[in-house]
Every structure is written in structure tokens, then in C-alpha cells.
PDB file of N, CA and C in Angstrom:
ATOM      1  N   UNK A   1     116.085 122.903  75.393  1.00  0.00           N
ATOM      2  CA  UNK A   1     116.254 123.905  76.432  1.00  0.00           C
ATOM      3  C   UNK A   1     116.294 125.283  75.792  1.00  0.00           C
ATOM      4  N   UNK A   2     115.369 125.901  76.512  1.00  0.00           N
ATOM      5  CA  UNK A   2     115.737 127.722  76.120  1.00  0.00           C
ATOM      6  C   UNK A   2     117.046 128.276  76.716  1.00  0.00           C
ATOM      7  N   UNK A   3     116.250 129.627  76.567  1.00  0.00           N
ATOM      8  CA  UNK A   3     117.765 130.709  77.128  1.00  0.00           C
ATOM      9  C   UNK A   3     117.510 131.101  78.475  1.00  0.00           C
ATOM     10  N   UNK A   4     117.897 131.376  78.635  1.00  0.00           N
ATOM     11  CA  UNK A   4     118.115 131.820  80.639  1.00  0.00           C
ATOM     12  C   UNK A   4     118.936 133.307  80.630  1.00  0.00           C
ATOM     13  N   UNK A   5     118.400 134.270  81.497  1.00  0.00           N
ATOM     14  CA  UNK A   5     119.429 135.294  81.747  1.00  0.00           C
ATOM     15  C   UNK A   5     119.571 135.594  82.721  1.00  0.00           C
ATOM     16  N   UNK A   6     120.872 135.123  83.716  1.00  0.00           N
ATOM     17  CA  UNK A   6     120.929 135.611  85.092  1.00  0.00           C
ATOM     18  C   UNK A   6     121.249 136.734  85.067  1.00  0.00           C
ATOM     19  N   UNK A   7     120.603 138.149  85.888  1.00  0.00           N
ATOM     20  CA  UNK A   7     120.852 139.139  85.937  1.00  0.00           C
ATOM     21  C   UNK A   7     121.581 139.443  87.719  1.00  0.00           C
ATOM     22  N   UNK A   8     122.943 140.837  86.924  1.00  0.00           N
ATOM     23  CA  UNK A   8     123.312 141.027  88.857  1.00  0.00           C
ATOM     24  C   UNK A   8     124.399 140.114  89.568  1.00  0.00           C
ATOM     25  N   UNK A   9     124.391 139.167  88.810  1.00  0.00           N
ATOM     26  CA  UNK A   9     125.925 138.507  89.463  1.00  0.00           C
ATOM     27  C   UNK A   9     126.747 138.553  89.662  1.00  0.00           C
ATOM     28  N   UNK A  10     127.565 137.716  90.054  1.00  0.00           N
ATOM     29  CA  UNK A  10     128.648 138.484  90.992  1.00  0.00           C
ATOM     30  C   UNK A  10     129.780 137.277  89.785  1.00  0.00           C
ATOM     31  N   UNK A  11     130.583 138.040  89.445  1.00  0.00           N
ATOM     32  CA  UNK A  11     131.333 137.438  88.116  1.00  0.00           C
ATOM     33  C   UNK A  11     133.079 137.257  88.735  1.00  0.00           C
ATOM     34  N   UNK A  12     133.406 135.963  89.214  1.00  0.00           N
ATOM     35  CA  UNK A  12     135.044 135.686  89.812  1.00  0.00           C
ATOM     36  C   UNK A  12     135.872 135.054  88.255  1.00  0.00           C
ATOM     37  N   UNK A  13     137.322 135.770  88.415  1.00  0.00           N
ATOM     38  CA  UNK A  13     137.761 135.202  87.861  1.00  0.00           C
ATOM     39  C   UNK A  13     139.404 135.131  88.653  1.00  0.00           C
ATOM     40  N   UNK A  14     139.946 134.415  88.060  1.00  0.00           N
ATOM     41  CA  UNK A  14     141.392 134.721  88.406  1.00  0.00           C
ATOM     42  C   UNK A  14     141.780 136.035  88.483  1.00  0.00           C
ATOM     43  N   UNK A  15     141.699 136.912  87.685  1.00  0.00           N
ATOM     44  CA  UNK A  15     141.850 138.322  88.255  1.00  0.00           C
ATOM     45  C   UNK A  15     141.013 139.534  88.749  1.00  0.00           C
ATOM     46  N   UNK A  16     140.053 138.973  88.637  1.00  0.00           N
ATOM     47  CA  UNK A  16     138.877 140.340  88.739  1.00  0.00           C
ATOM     48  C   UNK A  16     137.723 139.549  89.486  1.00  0.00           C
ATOM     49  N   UNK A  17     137.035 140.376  90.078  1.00  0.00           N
ATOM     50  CA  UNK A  17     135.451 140.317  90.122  1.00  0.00           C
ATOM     51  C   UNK A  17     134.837 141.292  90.107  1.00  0.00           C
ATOM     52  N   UNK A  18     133.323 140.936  89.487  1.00  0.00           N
ATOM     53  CA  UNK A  18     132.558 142.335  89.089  1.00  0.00           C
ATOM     54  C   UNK A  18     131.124 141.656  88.887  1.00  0.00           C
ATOM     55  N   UNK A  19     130.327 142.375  88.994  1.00  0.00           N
ATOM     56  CA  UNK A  19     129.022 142.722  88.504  1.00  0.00           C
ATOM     57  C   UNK A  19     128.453 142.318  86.656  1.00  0.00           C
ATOM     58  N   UNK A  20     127.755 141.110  86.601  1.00  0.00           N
ATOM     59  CA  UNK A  20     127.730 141.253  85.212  1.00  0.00           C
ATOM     60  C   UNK A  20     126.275 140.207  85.390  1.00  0.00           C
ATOM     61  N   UNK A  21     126.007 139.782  83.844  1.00  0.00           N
ATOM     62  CA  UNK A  21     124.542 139.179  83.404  1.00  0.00           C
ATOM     63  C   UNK A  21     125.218 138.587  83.032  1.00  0.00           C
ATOM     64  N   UNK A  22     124.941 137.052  82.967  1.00  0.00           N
ATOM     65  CA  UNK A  22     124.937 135.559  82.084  1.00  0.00           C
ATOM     66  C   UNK A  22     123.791 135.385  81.199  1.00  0.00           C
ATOM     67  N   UNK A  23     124.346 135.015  79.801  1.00  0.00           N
ATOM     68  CA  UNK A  23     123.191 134.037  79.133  1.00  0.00           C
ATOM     69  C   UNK A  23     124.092 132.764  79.032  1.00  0.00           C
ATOM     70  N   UNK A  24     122.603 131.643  79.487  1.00  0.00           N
ATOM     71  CA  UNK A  24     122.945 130.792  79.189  1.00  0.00           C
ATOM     72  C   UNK A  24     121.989 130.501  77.888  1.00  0.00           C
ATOM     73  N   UNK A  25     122.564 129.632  76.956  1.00  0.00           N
ATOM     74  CA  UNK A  25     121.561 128.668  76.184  1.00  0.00           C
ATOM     75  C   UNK A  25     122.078 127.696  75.742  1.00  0.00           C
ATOM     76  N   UNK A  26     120.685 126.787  76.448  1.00  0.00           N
ATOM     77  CA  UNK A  26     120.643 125.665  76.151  1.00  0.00           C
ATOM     78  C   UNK A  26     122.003 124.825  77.573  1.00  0.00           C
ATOM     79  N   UNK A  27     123.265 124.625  77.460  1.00  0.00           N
ATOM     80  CA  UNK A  27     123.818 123.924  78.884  1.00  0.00           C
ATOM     81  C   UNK A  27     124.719 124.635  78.643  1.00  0.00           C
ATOM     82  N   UNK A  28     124.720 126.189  77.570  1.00  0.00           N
ATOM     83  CA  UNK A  28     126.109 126.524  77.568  1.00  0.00           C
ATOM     84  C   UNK A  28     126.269 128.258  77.751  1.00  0.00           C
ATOM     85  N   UNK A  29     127.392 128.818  78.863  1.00  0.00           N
ATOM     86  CA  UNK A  29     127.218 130.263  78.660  1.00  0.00           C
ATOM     87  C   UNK A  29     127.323 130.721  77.413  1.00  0.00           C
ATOM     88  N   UNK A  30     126.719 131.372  76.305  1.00  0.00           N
ATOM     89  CA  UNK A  30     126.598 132.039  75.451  1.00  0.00           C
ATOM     90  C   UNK A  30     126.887 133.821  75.508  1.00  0.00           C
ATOM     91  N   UNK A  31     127.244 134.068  77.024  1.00  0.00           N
ATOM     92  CA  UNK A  31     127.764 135.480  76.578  1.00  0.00           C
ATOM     93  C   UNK A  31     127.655 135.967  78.174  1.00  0.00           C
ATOM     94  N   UNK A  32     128.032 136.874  78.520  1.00  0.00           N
ATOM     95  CA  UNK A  32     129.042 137.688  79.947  1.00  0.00           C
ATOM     96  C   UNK A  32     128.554 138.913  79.543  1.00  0.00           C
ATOM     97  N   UNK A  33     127.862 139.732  80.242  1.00  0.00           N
ATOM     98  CA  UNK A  33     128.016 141.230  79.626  1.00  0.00           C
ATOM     99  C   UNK A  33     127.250 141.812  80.809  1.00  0.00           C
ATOM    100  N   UNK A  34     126.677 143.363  80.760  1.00  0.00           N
ATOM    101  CA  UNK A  34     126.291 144.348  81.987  1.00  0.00           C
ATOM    102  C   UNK A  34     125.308 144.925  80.878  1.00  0.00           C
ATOM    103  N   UNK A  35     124.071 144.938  81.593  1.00  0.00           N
ATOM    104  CA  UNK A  35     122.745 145.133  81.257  1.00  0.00           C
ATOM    105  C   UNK A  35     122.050 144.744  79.985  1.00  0.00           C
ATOM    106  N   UNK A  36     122.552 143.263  79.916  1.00  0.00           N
ATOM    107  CA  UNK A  36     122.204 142.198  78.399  1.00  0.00           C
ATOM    108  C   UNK A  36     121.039 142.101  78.377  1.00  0.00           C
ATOM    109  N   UNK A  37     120.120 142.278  77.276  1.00  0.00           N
ATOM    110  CA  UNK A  37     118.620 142.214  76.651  1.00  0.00           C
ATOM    111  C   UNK A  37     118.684 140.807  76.069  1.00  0.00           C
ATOM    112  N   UNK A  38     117.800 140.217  76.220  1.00  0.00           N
ATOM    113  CA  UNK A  38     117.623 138.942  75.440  1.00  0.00           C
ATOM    114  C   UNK A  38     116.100 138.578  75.595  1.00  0.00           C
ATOM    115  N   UNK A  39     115.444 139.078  74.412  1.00  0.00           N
ATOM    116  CA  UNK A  39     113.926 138.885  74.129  1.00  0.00           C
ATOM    117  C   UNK A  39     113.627 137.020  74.371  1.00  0.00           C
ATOM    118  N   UNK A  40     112.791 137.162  75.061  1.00  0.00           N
ATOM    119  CA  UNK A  40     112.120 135.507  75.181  1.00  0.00           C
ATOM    120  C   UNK A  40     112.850 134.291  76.354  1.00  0.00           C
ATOM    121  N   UNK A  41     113.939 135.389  76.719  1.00  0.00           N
ATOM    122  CA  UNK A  41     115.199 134.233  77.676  1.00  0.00           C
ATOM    123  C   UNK A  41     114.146 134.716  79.148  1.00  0.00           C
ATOM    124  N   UNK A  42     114.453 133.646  80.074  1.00  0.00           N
ATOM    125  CA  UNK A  42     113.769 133.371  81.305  1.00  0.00           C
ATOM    126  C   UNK A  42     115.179 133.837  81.907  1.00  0.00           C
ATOM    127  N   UNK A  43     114.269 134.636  82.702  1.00  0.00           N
ATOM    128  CA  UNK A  43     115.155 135.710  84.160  1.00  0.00           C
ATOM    129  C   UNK A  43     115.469 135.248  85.124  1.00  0.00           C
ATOM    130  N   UNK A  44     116.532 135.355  85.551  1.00  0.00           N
ATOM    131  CA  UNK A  44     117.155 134.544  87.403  1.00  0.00           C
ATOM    132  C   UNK A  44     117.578 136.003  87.838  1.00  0.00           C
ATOM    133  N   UNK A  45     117.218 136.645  88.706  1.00  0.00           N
ATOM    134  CA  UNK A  45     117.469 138.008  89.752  1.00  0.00           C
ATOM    135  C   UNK A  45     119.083 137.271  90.885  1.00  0.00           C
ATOM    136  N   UNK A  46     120.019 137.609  90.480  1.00  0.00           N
ATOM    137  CA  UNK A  46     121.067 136.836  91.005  1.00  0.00           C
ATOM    138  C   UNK A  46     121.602 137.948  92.249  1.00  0.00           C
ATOM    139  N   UNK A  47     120.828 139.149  92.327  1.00  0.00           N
ATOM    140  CA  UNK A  47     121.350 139.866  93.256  1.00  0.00           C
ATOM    141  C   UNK A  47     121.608 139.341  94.663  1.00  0.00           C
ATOM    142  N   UNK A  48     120.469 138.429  95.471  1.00  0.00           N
ATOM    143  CA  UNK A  48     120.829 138.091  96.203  1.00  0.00           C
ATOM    144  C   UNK A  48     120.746 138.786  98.087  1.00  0.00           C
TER     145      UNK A  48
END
């Protein structure tokens, strides 16, 4: 499995929610962040 980057999501946690990008790779999140670059990862538009 490659990388995946959902962009625009909507990020819940126990205390917060906000606006952020997922990478996943491979079956696992690899990182949380706001306007993440990741050369070669396949895009999901999570805006919605």
C-alpha cells in the first residue's frame, strides 16, 4: 500500500476540533498537520 493524503478534514478530538490533512501510509496515520506536502501520496479532497 502507498500513501494517501486526506486534505480539509475535519479533525475531533476529546478536546478540540479543527481543520487539518491526514497522511496515511500504508494502514497507518503517519502524521496530522495543515497544508502537508507529500510528493507521490494519492489525494482524498475531505472538504465535503
Amino acid at each position: 500500500m502507498g500513501k494517501t493524503l486526506i486534505t480539509s478534514g475535519t479533525i475531533v478530538t476529546a478536546a478540540d476540533t479543527y481543520k487539518a490533512d491526514v497522511l496515511v501510509d500504508g494502514e497507518k496515520v503517519a502524521m496530522i498537520g495543515k497544508s502537508l506536502k507529500v510528493a507521490g501520496a494519492k489525494r482524498i479532497d475531505a472538504t465535503g
